[in-house]
PDB file of N, CA and C in Angstrom:
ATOM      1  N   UNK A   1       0.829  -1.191   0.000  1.00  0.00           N
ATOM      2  CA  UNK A   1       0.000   0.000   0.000  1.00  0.00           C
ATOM      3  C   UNK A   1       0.872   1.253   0.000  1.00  0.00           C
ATOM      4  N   UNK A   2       1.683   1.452   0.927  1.00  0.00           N
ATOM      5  CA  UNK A   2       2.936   2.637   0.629  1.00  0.00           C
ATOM      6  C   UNK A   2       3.234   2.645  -0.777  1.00  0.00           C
ATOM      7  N   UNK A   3       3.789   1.420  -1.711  1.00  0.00           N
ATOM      8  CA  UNK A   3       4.169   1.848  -2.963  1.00  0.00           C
ATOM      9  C   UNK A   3       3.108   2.185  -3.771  1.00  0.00           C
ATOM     10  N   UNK A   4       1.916   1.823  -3.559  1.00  0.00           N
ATOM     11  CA  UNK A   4       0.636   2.617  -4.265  1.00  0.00           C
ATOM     12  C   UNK A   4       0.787   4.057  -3.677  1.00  0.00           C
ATOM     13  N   UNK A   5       0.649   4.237  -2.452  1.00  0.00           N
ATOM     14  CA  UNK A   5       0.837   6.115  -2.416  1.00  0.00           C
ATOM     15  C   UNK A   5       1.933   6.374  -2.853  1.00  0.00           C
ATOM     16  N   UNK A   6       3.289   5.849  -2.677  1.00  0.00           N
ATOM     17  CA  UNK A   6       4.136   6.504  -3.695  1.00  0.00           C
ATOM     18  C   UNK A   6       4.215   6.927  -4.817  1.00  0.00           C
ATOM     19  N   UNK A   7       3.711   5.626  -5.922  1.00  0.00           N
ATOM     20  CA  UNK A   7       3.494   5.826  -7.132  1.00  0.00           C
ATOM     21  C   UNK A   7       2.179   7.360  -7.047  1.00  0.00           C
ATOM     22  N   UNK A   8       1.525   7.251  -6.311  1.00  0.00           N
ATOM     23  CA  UNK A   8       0.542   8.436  -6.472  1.00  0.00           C
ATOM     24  C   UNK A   8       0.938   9.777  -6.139  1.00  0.00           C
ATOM     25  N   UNK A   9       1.548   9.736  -5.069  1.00  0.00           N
ATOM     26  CA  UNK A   9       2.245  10.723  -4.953  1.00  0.00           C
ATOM     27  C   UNK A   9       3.131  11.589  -5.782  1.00  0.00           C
ATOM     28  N   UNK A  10       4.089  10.340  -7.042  1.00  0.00           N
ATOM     29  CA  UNK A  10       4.825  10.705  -7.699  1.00  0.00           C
ATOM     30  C   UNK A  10       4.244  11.457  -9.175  1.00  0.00           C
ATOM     31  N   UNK A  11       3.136  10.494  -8.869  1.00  0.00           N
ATOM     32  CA  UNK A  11       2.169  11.203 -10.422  1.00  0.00           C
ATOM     33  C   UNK A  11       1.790  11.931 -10.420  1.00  0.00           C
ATOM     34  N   UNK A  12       0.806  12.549  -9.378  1.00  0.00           N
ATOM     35  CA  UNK A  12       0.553  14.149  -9.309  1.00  0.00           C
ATOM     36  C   UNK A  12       1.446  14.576  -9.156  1.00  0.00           C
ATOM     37  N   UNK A  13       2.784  14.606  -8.806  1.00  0.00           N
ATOM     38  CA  UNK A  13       3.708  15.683  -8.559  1.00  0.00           C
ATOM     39  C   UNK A  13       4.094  15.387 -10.118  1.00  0.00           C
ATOM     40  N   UNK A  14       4.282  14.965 -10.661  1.00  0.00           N
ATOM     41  CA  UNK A  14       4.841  15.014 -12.143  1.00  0.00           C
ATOM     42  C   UNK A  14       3.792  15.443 -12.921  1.00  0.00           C
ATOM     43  N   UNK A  15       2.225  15.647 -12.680  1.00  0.00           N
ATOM     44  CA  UNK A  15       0.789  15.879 -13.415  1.00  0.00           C
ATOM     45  C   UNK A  15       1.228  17.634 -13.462  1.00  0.00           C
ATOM     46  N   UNK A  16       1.663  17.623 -11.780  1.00  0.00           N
ATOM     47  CA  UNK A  16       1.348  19.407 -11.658  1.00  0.00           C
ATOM     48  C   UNK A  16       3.592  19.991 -11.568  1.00  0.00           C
ATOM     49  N   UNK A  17       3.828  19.585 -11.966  1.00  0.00           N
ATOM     50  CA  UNK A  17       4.977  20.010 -12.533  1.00  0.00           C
ATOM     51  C   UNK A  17       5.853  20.604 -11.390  1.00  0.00           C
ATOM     52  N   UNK A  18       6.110  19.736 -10.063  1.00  0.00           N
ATOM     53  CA  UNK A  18       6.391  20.093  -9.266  1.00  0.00           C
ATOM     54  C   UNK A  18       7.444  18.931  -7.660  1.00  0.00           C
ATOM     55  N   UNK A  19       8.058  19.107  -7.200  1.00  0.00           N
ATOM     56  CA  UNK A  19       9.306  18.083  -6.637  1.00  0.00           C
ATOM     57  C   UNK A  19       8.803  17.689  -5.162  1.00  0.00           C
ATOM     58  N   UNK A  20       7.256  17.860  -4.770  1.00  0.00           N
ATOM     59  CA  UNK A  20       6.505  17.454  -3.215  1.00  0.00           C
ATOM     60  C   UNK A  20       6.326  16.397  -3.614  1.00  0.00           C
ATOM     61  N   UNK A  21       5.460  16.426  -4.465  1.00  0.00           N
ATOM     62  CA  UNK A  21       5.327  14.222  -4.172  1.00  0.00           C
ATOM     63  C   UNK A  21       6.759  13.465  -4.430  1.00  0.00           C
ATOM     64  N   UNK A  22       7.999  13.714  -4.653  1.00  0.00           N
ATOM     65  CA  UNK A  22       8.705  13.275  -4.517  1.00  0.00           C
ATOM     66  C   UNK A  22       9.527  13.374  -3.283  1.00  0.00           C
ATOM     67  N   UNK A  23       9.821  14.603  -3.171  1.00  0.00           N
ATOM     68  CA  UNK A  23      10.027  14.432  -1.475  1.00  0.00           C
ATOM     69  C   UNK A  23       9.677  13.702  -0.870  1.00  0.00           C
ATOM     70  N   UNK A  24       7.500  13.906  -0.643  1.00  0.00           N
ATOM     71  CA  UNK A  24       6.939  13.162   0.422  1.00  0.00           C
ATOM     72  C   UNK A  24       6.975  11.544   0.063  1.00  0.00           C
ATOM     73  N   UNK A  25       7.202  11.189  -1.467  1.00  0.00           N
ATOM     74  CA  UNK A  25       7.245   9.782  -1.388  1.00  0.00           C
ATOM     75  C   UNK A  25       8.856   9.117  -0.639  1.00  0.00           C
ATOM     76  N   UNK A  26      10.020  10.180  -1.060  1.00  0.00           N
ATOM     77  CA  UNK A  26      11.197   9.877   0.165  1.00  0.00           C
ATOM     78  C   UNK A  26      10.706   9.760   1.188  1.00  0.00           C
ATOM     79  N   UNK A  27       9.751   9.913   2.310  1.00  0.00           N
ATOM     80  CA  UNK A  27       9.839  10.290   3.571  1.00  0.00           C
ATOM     81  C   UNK A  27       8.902   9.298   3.711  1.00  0.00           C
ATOM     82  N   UNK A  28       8.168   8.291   3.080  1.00  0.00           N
ATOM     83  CA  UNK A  28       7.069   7.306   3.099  1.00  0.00           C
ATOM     84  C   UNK A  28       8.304   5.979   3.185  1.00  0.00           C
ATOM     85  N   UNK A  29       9.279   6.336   2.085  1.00  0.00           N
ATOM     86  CA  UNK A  29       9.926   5.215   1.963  1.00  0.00           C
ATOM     87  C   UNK A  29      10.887   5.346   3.566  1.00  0.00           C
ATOM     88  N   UNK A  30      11.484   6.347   4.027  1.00  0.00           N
ATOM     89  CA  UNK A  30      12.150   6.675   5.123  1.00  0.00           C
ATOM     90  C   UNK A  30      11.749   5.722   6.429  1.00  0.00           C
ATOM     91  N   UNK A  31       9.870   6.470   6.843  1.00  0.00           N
ATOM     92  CA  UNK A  31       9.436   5.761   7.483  1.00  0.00           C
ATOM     93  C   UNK A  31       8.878   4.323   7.499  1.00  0.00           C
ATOM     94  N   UNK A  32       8.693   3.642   6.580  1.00  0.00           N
ATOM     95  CA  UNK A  32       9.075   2.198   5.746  1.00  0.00           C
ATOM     96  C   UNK A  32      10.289   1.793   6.305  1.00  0.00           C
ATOM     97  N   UNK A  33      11.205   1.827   6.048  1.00  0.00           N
ATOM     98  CA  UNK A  33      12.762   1.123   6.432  1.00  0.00           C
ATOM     99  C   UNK A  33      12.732   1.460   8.370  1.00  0.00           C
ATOM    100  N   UNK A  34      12.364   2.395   8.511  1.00  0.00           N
ATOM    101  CA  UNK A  34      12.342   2.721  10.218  1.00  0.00           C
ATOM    102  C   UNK A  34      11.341   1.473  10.899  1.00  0.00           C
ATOM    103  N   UNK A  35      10.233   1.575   9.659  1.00  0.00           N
ATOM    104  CA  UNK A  35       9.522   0.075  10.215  1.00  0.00           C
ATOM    105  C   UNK A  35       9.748  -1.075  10.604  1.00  0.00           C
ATOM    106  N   UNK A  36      10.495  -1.280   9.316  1.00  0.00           N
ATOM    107  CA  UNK A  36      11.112  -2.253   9.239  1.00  0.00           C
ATOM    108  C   UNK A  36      12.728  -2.679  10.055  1.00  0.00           C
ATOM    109  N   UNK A  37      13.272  -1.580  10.485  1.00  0.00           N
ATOM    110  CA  UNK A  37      14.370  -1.896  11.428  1.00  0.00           C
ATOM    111  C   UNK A  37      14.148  -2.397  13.175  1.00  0.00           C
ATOM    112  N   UNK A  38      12.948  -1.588  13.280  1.00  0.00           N
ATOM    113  CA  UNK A  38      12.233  -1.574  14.711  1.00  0.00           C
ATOM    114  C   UNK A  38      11.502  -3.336  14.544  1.00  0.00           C
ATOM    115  N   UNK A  39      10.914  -3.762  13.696  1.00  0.00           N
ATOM    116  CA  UNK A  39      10.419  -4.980  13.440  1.00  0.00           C
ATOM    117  C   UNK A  39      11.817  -5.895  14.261  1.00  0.00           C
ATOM    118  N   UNK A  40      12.699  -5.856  13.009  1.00  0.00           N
ATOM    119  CA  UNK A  40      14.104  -6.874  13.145  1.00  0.00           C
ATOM    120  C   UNK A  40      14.450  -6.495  14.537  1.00  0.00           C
ATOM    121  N   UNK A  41      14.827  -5.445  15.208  1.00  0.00           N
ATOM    122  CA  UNK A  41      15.494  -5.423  16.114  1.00  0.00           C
ATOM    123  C   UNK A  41      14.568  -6.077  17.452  1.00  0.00           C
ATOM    124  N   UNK A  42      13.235  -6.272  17.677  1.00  0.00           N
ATOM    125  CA  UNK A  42      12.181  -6.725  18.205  1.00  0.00           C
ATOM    126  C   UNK A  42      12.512  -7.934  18.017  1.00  0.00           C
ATOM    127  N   UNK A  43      12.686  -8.830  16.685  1.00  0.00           N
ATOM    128  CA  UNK A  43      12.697 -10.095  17.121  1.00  0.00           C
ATOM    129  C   UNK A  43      14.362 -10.514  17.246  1.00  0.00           C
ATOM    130  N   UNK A  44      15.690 -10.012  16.979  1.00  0.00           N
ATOM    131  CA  UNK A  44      16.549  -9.807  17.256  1.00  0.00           C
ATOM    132  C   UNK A  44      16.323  -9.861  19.342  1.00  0.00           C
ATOM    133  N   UNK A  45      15.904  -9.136  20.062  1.00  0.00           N
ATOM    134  CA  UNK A  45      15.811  -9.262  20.817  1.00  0.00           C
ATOM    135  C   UNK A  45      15.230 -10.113  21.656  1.00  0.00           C
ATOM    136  N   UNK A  46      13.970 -10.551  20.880  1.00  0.00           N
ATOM    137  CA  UNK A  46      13.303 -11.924  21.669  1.00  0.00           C
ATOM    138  C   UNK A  46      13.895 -12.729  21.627  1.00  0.00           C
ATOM    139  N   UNK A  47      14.998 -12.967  20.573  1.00  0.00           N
ATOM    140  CA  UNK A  47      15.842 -14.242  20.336  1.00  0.00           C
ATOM    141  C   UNK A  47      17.277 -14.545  21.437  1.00  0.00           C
ATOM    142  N   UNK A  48      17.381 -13.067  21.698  1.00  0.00           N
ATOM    143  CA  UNK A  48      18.902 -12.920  22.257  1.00  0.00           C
ATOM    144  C   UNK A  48      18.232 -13.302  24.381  1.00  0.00           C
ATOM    145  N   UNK A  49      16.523 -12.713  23.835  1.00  0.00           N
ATOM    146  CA  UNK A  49      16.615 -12.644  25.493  1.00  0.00           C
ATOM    147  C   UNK A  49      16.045 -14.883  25.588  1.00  0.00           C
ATOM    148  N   UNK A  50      15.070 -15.105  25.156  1.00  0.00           N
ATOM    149  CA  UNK A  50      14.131 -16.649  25.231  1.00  0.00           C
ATOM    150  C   UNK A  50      15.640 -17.529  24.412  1.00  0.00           C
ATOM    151  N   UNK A  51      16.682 -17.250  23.253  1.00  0.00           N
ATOM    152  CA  UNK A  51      17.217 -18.178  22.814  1.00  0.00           C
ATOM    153  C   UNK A  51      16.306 -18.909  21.884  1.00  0.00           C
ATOM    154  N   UNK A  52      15.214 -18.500  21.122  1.00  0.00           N
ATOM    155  CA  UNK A  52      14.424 -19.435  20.678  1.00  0.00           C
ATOM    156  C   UNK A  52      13.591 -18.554  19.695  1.00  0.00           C
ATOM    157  N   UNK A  53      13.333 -18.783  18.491  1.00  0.00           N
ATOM    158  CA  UNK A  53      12.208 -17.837  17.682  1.00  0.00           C
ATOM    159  C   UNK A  53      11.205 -18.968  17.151  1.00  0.00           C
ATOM    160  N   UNK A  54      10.081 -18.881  18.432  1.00  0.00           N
ATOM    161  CA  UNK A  54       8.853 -19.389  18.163  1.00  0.00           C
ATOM    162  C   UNK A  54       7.764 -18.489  18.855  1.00  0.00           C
ATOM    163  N   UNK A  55       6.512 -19.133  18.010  1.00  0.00           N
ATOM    164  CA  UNK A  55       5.592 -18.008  17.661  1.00  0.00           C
ATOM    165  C   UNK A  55       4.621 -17.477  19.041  1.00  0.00           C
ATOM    166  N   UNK A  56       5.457 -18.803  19.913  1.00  0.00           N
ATOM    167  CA  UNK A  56       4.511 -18.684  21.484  1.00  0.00           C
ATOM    168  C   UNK A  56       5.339 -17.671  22.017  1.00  0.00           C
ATOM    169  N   UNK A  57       6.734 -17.074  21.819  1.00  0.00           N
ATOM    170  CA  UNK A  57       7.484 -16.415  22.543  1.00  0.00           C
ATOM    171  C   UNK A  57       7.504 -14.715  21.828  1.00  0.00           C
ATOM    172  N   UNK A  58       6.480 -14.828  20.794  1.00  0.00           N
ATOM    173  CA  UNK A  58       5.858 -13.382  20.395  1.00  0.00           C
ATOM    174  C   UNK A  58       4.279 -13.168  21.687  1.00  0.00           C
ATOM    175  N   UNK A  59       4.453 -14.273  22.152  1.00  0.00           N
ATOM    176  CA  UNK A  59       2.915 -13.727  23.348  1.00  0.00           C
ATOM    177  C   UNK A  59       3.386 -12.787  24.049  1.00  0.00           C
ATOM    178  N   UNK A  60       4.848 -13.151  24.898  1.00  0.00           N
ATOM    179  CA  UNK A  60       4.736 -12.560  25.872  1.00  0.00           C
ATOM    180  C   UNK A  60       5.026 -10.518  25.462  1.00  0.00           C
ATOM    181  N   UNK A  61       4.798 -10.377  24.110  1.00  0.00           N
ATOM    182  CA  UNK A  61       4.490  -9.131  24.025  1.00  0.00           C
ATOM    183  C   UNK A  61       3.268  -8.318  24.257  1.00  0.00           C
ATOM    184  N   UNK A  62       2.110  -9.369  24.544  1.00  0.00           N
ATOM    185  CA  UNK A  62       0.738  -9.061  24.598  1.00  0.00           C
ATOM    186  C   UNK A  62       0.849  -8.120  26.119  1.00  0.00           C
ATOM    187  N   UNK A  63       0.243  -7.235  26.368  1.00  0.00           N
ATOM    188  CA  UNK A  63       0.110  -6.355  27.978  1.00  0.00           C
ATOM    189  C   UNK A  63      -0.129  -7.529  28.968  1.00  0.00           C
TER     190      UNK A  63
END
Protein backbone atom coordinates (compact mmCIF):
# COMPACT_ATOMS: atom_id res chain seq x y z
CA UNK A 1 0.00 0.00 0.00
CA UNK A 2 2.94 2.64 0.63
CA UNK A 3 4.17 1.85 -2.96
CA UNK A 4 0.64 2.62 -4.27
CA UNK A 5 0.84 6.12 -2.42
CA UNK A 6 4.14 6.50 -3.70
CA UNK A 7 3.49 5.83 -7.13
CA UNK A 8 0.54 8.44 -6.47
CA UNK A 9 2.25 10.72 -4.95
CA UNK A 10 4.82 10.70 -7.70
CA UNK A 11 2.17 11.20 -10.42
CA UNK A 12 0.55 14.15 -9.31
CA UNK A 13 3.71 15.68 -8.56
CA UNK A 14 4.84 15.01 -12.14
CA UNK A 15 0.79 15.88 -13.41
CA UNK A 16 1.35 19.41 -11.66
CA UNK A 17 4.98 20.01 -12.53
CA UNK A 18 6.39 20.09 -9.27
CA UNK A 19 9.31 18.08 -6.64
CA UNK A 20 6.51 17.45 -3.21
CA UNK A 21 5.33 14.22 -4.17
CA UNK A 22 8.70 13.27 -4.52
CA UNK A 23 10.03 14.43 -1.48
CA UNK A 24 6.94 13.16 0.42
CA UNK A 25 7.25 9.78 -1.39
CA UNK A 26 11.20 9.88 0.17
CA UNK A 27 9.84 10.29 3.57
CA UNK A 28 7.07 7.31 3.10
CA UNK A 29 9.93 5.21 1.96
CA UNK A 30 12.15 6.68 5.12
CA UNK A 31 9.44 5.76 7.48
CA UNK A 32 9.08 2.20 5.75
CA UNK A 33 12.76 1.12 6.43
CA UNK A 34 12.34 2.72 10.22
CA UNK A 35 9.52 0.07 10.22
CA UNK A 36 11.11 -2.25 9.24
CA UNK A 37 14.37 -1.90 11.43
CA UNK A 38 12.23 -1.57 14.71
CA UNK A 39 10.42 -4.98 13.44
CA UNK A 40 14.10 -6.87 13.14
CA UNK A 41 15.49 -5.42 16.11
CA UNK A 42 12.18 -6.72 18.21
CA UNK A 43 12.70 -10.10 17.12
CA UNK A 44 16.55 -9.81 17.26
CA UNK A 45 15.81 -9.26 20.82
CA UNK A 46 13.30 -11.92 21.67
CA UNK A 47 15.84 -14.24 20.34
CA UNK A 48 18.90 -12.92 22.26
CA UNK A 49 16.61 -12.64 25.49
CA UNK A 50 14.13 -16.65 25.23
CA UNK A 51 17.22 -18.18 22.81
CA UNK A 52 14.42 -19.44 20.68
CA UNK A 53 12.21 -17.84 17.68
CA UNK A 54 8.85 -19.39 18.16
CA UNK A 55 5.59 -18.01 17.66
CA UNK A 56 4.51 -18.68 21.48
CA UNK A 57 7.48 -16.41 22.54
CA UNK A 58 5.86 -13.38 20.39
CA UNK A 59 2.91 -13.73 23.35
CA UNK A 60 4.74 -12.56 25.87
CA UNK A 61 4.49 -9.13 24.03
CA UNK A 62 0.74 -9.06 24.60
CA UNK A 63 0.11 -6.35 27.98
Amino acid sequence: MLNAANLAFIAFSRFHVSMDGHVLAMMVMAVAAAEAALALAVVILLHKHKGKLDSNVFSLLKG
